[in-house]
N, C-alpha and C. Protein backbone atom coordinates (compact mmCIF):
# COMPACT_ATOMS: atom_id res chain seq x y z
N UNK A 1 0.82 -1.19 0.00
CA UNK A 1 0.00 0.00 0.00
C UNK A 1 0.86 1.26 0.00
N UNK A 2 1.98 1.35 0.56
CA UNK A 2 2.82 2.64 1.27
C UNK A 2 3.15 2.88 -0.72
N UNK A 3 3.98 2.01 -1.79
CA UNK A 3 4.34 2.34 -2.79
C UNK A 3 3.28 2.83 -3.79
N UNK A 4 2.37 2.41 -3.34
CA UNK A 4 1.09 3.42 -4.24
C UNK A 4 0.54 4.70 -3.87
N UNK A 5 0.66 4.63 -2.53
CA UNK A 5 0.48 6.40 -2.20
C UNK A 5 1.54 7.22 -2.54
N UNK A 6 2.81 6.81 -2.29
CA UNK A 6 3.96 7.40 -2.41
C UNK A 6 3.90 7.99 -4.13
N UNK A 7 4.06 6.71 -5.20
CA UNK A 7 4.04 7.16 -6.87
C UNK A 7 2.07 8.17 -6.94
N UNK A 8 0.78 8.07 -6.13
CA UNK A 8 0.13 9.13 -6.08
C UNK A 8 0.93 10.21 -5.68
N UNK A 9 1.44 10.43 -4.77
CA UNK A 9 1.98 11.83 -4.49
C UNK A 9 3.14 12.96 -5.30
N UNK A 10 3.67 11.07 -6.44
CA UNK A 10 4.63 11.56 -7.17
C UNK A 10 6.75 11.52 -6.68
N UNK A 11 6.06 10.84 -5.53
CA UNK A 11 7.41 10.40 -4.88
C UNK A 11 8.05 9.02 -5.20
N UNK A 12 8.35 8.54 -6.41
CA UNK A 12 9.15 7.14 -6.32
C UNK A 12 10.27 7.51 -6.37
N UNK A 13 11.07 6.61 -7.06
CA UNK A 13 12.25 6.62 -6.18
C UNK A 13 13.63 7.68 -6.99
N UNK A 14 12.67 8.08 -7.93
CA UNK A 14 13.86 9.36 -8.51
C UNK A 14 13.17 10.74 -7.64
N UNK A 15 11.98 11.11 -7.52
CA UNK A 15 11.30 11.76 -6.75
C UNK A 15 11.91 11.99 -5.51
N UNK A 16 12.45 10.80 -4.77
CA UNK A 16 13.05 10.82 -3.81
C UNK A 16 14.29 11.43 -3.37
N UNK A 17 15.37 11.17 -4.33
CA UNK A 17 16.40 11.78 -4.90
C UNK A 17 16.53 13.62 -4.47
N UNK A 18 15.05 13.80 -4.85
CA UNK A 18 15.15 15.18 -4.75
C UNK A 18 15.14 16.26 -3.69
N UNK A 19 14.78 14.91 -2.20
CA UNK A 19 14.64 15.88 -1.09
C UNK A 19 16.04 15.16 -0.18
N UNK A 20 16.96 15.25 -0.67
CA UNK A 20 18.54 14.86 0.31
C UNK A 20 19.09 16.12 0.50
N UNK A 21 18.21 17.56 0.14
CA UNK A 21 18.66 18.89 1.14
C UNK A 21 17.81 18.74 2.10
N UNK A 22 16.92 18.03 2.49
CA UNK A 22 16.40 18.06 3.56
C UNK A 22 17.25 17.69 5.07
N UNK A 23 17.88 16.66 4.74
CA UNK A 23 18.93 15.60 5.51
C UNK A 23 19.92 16.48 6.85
N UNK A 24 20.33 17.51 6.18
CA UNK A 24 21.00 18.51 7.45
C UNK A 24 19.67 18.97 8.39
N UNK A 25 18.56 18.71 7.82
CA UNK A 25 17.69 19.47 9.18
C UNK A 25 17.03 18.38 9.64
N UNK A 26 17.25 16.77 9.64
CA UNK A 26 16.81 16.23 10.38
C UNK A 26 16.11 15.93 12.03
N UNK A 27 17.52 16.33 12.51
CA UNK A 27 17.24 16.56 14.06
C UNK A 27 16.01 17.68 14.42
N UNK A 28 16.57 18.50 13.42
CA UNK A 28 14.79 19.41 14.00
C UNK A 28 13.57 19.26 13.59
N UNK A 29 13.45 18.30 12.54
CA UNK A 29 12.31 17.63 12.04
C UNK A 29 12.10 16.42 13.37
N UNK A 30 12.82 16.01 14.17
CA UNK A 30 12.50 15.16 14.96
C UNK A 30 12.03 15.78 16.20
N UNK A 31 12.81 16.76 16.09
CA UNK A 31 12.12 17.74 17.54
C UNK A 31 10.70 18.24 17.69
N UNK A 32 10.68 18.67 16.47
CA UNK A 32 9.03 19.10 16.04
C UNK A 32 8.29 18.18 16.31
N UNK A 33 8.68 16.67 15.55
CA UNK A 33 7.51 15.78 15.45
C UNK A 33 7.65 15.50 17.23
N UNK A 34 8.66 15.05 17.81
CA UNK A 34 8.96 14.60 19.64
C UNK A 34 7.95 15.79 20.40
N UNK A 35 8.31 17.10 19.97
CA UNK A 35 7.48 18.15 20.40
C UNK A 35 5.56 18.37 20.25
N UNK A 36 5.59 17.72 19.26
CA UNK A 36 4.07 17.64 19.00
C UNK A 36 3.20 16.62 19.48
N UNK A 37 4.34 15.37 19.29
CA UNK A 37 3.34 14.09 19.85
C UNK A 37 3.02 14.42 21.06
N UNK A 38 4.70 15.18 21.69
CA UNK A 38 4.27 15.44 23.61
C UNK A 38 3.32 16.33 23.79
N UNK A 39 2.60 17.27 23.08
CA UNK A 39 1.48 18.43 23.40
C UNK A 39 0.39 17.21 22.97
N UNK A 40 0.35 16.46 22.01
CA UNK A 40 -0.91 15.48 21.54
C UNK A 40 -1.39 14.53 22.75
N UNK A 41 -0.43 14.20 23.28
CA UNK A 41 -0.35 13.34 24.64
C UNK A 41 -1.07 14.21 26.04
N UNK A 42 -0.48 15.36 25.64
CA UNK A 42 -0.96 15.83 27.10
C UNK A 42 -2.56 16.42 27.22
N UNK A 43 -2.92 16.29 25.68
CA UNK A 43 -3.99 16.97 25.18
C UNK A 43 -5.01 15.47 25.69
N UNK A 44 -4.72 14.91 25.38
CA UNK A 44 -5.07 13.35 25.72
C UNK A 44 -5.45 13.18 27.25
N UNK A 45 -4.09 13.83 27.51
CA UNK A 45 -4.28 12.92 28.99
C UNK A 45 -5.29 14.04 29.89
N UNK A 46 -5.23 15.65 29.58
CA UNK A 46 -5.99 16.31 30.03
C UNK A 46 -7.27 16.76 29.44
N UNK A 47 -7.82 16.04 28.85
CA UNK A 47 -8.82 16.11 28.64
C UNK A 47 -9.73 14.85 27.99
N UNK A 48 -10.92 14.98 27.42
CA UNK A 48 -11.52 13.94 27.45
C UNK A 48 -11.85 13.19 25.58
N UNK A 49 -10.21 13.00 25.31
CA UNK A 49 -10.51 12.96 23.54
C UNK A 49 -12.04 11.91 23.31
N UNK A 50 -11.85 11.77 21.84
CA UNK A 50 -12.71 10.47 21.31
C UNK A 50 -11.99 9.24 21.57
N UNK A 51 -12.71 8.12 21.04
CA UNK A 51 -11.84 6.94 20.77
C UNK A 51 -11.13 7.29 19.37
N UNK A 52 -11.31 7.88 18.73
CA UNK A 52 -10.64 8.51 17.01
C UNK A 52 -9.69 9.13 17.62
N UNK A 53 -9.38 10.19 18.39
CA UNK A 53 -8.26 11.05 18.43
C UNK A 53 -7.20 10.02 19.07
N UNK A 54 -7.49 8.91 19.96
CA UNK A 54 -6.50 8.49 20.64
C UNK A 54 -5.94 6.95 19.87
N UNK A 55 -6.78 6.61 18.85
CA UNK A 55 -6.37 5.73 18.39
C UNK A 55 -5.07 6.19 16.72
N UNK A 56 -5.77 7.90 16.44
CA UNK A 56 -4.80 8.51 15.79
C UNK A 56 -3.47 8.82 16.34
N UNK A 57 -3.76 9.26 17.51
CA UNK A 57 -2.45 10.16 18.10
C UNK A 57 -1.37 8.64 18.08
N UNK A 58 -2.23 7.56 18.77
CA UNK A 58 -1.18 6.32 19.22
C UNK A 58 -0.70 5.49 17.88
N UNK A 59 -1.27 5.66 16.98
CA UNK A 59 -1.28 5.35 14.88
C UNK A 59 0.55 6.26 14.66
N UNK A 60 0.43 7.79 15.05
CA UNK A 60 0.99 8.69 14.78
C UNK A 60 2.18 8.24 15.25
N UNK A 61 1.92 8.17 16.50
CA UNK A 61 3.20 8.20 17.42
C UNK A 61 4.13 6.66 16.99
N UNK A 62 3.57 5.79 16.47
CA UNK A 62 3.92 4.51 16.35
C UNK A 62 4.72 4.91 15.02
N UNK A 63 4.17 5.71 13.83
CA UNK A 63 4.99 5.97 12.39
C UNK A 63 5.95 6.84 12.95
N UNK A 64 6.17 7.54 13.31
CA UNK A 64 6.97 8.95 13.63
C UNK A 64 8.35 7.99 14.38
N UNK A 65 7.95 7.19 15.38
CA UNK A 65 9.18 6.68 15.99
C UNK A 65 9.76 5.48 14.83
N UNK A 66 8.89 4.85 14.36
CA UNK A 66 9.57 4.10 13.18
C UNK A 66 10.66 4.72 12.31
N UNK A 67 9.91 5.94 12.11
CA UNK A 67 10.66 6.88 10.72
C UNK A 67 12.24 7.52 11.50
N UNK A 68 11.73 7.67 12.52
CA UNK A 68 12.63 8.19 13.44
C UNK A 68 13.67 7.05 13.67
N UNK A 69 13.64 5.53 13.39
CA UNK A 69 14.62 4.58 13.87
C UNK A 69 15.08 3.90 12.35
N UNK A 70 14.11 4.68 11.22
CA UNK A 70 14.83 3.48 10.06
C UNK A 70 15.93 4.12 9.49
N UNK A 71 16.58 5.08 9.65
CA UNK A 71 18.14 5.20 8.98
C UNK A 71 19.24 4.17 9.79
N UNK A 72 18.43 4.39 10.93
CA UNK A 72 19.85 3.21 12.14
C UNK A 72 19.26 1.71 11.44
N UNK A 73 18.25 1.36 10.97
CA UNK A 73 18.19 0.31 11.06
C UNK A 73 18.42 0.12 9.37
N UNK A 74 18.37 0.73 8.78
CA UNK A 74 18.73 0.25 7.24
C UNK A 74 20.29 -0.06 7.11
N UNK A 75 21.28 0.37 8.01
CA UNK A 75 22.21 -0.04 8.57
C UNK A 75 22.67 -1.55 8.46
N UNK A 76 21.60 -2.33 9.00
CA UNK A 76 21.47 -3.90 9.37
C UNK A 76 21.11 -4.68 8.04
N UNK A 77 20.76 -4.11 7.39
CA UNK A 77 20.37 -4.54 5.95
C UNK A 77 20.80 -4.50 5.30
């Protein structure tokens, strides 16, 4: 499923190619996303979400730390 949204959006794998200026601002792309999940969480915990917001936020938080661990792990491969 992930390679058909990706060529919809227009991202295969020359597409891809094109965002390696992104790569120096990693760490603050991780801060943002670390920074947001923690306000999503607290939004959670103080108040009274749906079953939708918390099954998104915990969806979210599960891709974000993946994305966040697959350069170390493409490593192993």
């Amino acid at each position: 499923m992930g390679p058909v949204i990706f060529l919809s959006l227009g991202l295969g794998g020359i597409g891809l190619t094109y965002l390696d200026f992104l790569a120096p601002y990693r760490p603050l792309f991780v801060v943002l996303a670390a920074g947001s999940l923690y306000f999503a969480h607290k939004y959670m915990e103080k108040g009274n979400p749906s079953k939708l917001t918390k099954i998104t936020v915990w969806v979210s938080t599960v891709f974000v730390f993946v994305f966040m661990i697959m350069p170390m792990l493409i490593g192993f491969f």
